[in-house]
Protein backbone atom coordinates (compact mmCIF):
# COMPACT_ATOMS: atom_id res chain seq x y z
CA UNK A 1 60.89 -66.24 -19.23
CA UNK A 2 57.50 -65.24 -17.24
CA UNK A 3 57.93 -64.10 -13.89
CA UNK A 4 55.39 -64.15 -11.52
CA UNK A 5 54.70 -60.75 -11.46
CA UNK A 6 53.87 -60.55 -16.04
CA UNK A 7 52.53 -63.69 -15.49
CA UNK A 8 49.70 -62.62 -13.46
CA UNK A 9 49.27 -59.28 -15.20
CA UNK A 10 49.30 -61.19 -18.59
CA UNK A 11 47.07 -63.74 -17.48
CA UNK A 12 43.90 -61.61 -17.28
CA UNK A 13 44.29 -61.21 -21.37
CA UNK A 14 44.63 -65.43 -21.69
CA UNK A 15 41.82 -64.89 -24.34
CA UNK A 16 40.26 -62.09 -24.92
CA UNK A 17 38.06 -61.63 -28.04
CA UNK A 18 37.44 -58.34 -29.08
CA UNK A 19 34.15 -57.73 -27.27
CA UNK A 20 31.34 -55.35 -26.89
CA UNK A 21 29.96 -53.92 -23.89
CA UNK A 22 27.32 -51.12 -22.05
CA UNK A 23 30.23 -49.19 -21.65
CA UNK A 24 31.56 -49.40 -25.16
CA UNK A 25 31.30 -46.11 -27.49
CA UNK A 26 28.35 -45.02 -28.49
CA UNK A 27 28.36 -45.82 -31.81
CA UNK A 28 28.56 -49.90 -30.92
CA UNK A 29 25.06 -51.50 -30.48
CA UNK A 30 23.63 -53.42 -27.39
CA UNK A 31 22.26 -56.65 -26.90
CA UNK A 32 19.84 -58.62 -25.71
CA UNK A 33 21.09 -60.20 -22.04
CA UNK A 34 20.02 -61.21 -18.96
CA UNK A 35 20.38 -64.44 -16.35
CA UNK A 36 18.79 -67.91 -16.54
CA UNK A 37 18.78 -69.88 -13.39
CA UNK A 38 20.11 -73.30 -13.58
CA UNK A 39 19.07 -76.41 -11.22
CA UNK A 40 21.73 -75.62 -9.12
CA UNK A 41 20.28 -72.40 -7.85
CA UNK A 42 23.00 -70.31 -10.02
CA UNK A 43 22.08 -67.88 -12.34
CA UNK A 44 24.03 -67.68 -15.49
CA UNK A 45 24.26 -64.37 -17.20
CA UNK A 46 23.87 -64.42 -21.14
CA UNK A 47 23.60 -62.22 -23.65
CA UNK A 48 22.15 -62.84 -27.87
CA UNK A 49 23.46 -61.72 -31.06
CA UNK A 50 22.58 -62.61 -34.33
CA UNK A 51 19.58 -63.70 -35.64
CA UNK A 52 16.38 -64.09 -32.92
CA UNK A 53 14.54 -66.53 -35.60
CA UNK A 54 17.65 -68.84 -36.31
CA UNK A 55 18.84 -71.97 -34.98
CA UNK A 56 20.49 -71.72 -31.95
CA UNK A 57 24.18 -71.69 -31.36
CA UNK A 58 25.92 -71.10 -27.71
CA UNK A 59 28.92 -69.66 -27.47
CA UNK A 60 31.32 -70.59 -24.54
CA UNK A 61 34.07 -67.76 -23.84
CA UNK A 62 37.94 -67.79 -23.38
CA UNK A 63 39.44 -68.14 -19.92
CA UNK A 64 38.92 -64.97 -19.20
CA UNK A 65 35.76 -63.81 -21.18
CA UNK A 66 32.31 -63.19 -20.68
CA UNK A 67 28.83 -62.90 -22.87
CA UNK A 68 30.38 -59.56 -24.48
CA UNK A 69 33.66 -61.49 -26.52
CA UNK A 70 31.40 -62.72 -29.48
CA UNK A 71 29.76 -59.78 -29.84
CA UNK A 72 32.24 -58.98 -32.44
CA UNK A 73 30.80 -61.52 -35.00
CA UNK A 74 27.28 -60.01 -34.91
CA UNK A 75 26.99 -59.17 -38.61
CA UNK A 76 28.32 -62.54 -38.93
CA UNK A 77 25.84 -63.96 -37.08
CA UNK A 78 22.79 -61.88 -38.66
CA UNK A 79 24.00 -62.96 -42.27
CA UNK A 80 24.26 -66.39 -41.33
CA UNK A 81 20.75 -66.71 -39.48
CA UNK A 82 22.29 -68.25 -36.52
CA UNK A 83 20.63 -67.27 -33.17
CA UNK A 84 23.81 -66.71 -31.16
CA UNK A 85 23.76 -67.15 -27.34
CA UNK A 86 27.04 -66.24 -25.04
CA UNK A 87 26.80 -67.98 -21.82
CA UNK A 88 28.66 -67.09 -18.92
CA UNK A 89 30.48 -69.57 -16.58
CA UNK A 90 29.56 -69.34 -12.90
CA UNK A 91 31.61 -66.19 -11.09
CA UNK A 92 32.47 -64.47 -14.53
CA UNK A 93 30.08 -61.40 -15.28
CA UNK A 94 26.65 -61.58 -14.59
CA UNK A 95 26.87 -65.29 -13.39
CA UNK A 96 26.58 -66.43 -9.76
CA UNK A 97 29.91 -67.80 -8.68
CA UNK A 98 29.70 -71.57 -7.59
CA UNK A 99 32.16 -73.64 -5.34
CA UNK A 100 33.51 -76.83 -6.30
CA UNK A 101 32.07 -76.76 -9.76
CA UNK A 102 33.30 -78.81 -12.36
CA UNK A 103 33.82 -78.75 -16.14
CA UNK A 104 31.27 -81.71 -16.55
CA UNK A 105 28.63 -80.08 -14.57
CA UNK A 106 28.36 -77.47 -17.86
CA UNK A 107 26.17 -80.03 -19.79
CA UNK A 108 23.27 -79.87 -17.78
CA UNK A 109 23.43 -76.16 -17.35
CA UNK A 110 23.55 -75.84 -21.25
CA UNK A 111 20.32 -77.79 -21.41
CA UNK A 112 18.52 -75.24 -18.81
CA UNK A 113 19.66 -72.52 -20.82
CA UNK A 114 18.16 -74.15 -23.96
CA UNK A 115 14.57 -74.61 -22.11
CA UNK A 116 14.53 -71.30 -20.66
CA UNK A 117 15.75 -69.85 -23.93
CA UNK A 118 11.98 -71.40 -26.19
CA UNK A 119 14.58 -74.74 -27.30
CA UNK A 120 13.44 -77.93 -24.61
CA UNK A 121 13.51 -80.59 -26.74
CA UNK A 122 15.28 -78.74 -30.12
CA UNK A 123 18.83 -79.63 -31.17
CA UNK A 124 21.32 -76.86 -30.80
CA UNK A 125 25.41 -75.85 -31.76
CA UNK A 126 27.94 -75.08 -29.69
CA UNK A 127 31.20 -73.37 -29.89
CA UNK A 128 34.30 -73.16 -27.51
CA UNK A 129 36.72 -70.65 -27.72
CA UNK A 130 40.48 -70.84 -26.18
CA UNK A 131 39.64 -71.88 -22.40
CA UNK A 132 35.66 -72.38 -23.59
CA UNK A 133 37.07 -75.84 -25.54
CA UNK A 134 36.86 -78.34 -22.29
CA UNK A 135 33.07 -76.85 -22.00
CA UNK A 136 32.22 -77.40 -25.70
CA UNK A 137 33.56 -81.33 -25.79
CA UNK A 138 31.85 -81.45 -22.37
CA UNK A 139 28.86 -81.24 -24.28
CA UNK A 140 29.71 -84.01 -26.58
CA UNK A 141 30.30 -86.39 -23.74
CA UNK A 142 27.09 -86.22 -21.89
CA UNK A 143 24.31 -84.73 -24.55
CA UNK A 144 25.69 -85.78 -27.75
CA UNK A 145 21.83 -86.44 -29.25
CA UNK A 146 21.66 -82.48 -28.51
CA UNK A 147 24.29 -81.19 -30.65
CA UNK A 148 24.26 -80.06 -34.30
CA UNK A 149 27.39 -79.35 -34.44
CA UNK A 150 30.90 -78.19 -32.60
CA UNK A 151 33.48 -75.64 -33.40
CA UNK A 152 36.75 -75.57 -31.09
CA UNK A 153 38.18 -72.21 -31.82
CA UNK A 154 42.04 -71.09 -30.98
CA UNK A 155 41.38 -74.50 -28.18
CA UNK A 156 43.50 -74.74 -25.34
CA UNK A 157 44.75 -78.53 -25.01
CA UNK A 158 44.22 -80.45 -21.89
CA UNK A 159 47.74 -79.42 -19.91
CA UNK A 160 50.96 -81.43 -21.08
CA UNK A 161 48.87 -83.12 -23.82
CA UNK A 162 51.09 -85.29 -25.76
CA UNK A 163 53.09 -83.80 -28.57
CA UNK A 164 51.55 -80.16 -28.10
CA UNK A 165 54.14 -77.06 -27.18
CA UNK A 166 53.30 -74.89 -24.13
CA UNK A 167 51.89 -72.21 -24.66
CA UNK A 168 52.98 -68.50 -23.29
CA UNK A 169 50.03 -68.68 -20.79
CA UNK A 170 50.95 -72.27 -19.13
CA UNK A 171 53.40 -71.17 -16.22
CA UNK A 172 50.55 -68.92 -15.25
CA UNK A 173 48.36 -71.77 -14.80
CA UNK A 174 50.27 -74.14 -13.28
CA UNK A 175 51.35 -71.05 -10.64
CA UNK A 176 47.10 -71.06 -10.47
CA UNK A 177 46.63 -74.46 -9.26
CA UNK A 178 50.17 -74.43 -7.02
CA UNK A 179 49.47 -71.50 -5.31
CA UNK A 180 45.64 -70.57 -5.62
CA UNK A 181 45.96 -67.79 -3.19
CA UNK A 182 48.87 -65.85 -4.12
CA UNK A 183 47.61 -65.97 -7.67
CA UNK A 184 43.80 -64.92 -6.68
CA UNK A 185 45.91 -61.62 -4.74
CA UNK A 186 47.64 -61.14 -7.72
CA UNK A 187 44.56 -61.26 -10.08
CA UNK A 188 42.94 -58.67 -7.89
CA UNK A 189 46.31 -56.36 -7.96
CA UNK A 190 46.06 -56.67 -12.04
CA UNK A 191 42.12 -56.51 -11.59
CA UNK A 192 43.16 -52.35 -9.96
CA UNK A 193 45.82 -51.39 -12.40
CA UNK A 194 43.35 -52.21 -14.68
CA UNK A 195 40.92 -49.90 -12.86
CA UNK A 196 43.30 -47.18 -12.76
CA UNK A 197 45.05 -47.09 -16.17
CA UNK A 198 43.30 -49.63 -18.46
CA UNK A 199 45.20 -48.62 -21.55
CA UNK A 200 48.67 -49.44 -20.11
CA UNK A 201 47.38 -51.89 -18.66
CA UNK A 202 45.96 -53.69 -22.15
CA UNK A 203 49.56 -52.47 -23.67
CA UNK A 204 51.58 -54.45 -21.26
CA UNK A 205 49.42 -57.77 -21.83
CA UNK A 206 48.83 -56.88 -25.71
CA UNK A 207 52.80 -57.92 -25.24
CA UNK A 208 51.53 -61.97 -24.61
CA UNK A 209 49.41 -61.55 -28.34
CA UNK A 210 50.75 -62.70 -31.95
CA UNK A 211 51.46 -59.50 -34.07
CA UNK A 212 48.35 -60.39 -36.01
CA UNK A 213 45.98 -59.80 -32.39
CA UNK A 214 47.96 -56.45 -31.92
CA UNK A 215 47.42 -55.00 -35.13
CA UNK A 216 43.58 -56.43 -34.72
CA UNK A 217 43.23 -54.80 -31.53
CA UNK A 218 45.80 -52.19 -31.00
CA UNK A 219 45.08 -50.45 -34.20
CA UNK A 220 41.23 -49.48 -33.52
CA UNK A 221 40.14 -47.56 -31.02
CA UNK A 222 37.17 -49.45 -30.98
CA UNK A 223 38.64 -52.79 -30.53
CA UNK A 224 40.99 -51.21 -27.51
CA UNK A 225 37.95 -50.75 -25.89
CA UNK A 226 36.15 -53.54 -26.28
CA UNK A 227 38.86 -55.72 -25.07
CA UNK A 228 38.88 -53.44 -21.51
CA UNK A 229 35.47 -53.94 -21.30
CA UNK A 230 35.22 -57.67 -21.58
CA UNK A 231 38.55 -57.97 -18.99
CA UNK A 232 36.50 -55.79 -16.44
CA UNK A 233 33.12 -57.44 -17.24
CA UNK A 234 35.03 -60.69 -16.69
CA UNK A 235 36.43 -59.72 -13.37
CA UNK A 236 33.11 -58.02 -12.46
CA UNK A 237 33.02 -59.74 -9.46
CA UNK A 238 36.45 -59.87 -8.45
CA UNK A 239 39.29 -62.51 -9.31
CA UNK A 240 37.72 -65.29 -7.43
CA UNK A 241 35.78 -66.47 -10.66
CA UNK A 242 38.55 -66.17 -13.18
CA UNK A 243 41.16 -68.29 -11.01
CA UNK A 244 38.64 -70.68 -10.52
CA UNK A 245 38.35 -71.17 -14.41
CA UNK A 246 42.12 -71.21 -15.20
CA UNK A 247 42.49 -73.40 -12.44
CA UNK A 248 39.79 -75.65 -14.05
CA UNK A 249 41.30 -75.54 -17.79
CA UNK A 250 44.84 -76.58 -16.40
CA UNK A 251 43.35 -79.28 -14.02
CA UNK A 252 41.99 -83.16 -15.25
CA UNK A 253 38.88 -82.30 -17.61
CA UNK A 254 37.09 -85.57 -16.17
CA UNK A 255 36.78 -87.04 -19.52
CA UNK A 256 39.56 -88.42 -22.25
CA UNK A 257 39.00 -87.16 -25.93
CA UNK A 258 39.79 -90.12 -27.44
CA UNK A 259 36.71 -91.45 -25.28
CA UNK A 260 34.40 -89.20 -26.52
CA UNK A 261 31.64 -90.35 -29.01
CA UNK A 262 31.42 -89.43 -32.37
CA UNK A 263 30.00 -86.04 -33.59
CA UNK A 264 30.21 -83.50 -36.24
CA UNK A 265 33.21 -81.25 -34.76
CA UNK A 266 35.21 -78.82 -36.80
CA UNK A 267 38.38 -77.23 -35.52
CA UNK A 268 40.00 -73.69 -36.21
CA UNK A 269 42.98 -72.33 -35.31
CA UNK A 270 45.80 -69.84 -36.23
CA UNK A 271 49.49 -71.12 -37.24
CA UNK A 272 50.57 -67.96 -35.26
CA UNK A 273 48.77 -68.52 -31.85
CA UNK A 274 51.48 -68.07 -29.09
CA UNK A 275 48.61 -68.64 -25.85
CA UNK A 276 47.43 -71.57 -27.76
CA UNK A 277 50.40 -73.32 -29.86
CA UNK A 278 49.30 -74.97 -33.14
CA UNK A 279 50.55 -77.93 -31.88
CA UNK A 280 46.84 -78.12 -29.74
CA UNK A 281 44.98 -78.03 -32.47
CA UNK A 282 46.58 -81.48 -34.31
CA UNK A 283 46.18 -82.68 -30.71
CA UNK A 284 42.46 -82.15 -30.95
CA UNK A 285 42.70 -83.63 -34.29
CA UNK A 286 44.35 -86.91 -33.50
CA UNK A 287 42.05 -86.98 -30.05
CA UNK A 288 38.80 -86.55 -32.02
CA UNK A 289 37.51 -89.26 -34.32
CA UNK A 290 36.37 -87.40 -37.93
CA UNK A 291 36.98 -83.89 -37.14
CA UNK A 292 37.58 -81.39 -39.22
CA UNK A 293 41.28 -79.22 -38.81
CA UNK A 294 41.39 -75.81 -40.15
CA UNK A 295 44.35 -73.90 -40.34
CA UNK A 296 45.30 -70.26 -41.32
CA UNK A 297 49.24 -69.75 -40.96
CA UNK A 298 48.41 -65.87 -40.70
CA UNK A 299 46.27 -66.04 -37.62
CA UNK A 300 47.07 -65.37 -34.06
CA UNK A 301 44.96 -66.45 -30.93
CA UNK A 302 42.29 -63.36 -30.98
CA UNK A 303 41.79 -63.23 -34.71
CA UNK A 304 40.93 -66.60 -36.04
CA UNK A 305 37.47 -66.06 -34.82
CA UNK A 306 36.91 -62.85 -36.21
CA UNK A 307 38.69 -63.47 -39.24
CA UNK A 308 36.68 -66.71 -39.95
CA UNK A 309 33.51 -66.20 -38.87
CA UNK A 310 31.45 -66.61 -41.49
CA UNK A 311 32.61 -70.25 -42.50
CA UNK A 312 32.82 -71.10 -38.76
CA UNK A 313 28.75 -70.14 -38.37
CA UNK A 314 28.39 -71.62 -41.91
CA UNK A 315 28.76 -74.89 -40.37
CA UNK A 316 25.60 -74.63 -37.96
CA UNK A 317 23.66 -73.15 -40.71
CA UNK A 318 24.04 -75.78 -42.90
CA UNK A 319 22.73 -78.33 -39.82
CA UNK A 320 19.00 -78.38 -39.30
CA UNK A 321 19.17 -81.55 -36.88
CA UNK A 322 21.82 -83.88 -34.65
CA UNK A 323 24.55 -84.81 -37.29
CA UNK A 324 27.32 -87.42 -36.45
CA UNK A 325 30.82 -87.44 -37.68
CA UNK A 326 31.16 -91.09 -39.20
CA UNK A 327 34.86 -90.65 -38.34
């Protein structure tokens, strides 16, 4: 059972890639980042990986996460000639936090980012991970015409969703949207133990992950890291920004899946994910005309995207324009 108290702590590590950061060792490159303002006056930090040249692909981050998660894939990214952009949600790293935003406000802030990034009229991919999945099918609802295609990686369901099991995150989100005040003190109490003694602290939510993510992460020094950095670049500005997007994921999306119109949507997930039961993925499935379900049994929550990378980018390389699922 999750007590109030783990629930919080764990709940900064909902979905946590292993990510790359200034303050990573020396031996892991930088990036390319920066913020694009957006018509709402909010400025939206970002950072690129991959391939400058290629065909753009954003990539929206886990709930928490920031521009820094995907940096993990980068050799992915270069071999597959994908120009990969990480955009960051309002009040998570080096974005502008924004009251009373909502999940279907993203679309149009995508499409900024694609002007201000050389792509105005061009056609471009998207890909949600965990708590980035709403954001990602947000983008199928209201600029379909503008998507190559979508990959919903380790996707968190729409809460309750019919015939999915909860996962080991969901009392933490539900405690978000009871009690957003006692939760946002108790992200900022997790937010300075993880200040003080970030390696205990990433042991004692490491305890939330499948064995696969432990072994992924716990294993390399490296990864260790990089996970610390992305929790404290997510909480950069305190834990206003990251209650505000678990509250979001756990609330009413503002759109049904079944409603959505057809596109070319792929979806991968691992048969080990404990934050994200399997069960959410054959939701997605049975919610999304002509998608495509991927499975590997072996694979927890952190390490289907690493693992599967290069078949997951594979997908955008092989789509020059707008393709539609005929579903």
């Amino acid at each position: 059972m999750i007590t109030r108290r783990s629930a919080l702590i764990a709940g900064l590590a909902l979905a946590p890639a292993a990510a790359l950061s200034r303050r990573a060792i020396a031996s892991i490159p930088t990036f390319p980042q920066g913020r694009i303002r957006v018509p709402s006056g909010c400025r939206l930090g970002y950072a690129e990986y991959g391939d400058p040249a290629g065909p753009l692909v954003f990539y929206f981050h886990g709930t928490p996460g920031s521009r820094l998660d995907v940096g993990v894939v980068n050799d992915e990214a270069v071999a597959a000639g994908i120009r990969l952009v990480a955009l960051e949600r309002p009040g998570i790293g080096l974005s502008d936090y924004k009251s009373g935003r909502r999940i279907l406000d993203w679309p149009a802030d995508v499409e900024c980012a694609a002007a201000a990034l050389g792509y105005p009229d061009a056609s471009f991919g998207v890909i949600g991970l965990s708590g980035g999945a709403p954001y990602a099918l947000s983008c199928v609802g209201r600029i379909p015409h503008r998507l190559t295609h979508v990959a919903i990686v380790s996707g968190h369901s729409p809460m309750n969703a019919s015939g999915t099991h909860r996962g080991n995150q969901d009392k933490l989100i539900e405690l978000v949207i009871r009690r957003p005040r006692i939760t946002t003190l108790g992200f900022n109490v997790a937010i300075r133990q993880l200040h003080r003694n970030p390696q205990r602290f990433l042991r004692s939510v490491s305890n939330s992950w499948s064995e696969a993510d432990r072994q992924m992460v716990m294993c390399r020094a490296d990864y260790r890291q990089a996970v610390i950095d992305t929790l404290n670049e997510a909480t950069r500005c305190g834990a206003t920004g990251v209650a505000t997007d678990v509250r979001l994921l756990g609330s009413n999306w503002g759109f049904c899946l079944n409603e959505l119109p057809p596109a070319s949507i792929s979806i991968w997930h691992g048969g080990c994910d404990p934050i994200a039961p399997v069960s959410m993925a054959h939701y997605f499935h049975r919610q999304l005309a002509g998608s495509e379900l991927i499975i590997d049994p072996r694979a927890g929550h952190l390490t289907m995207i690493k693992w599967h990378a290069a078949a997951i980018l594979a997908r955008f390389s092989a789509s020059a324009a707008p393709v539609l699922a005929t579903g």
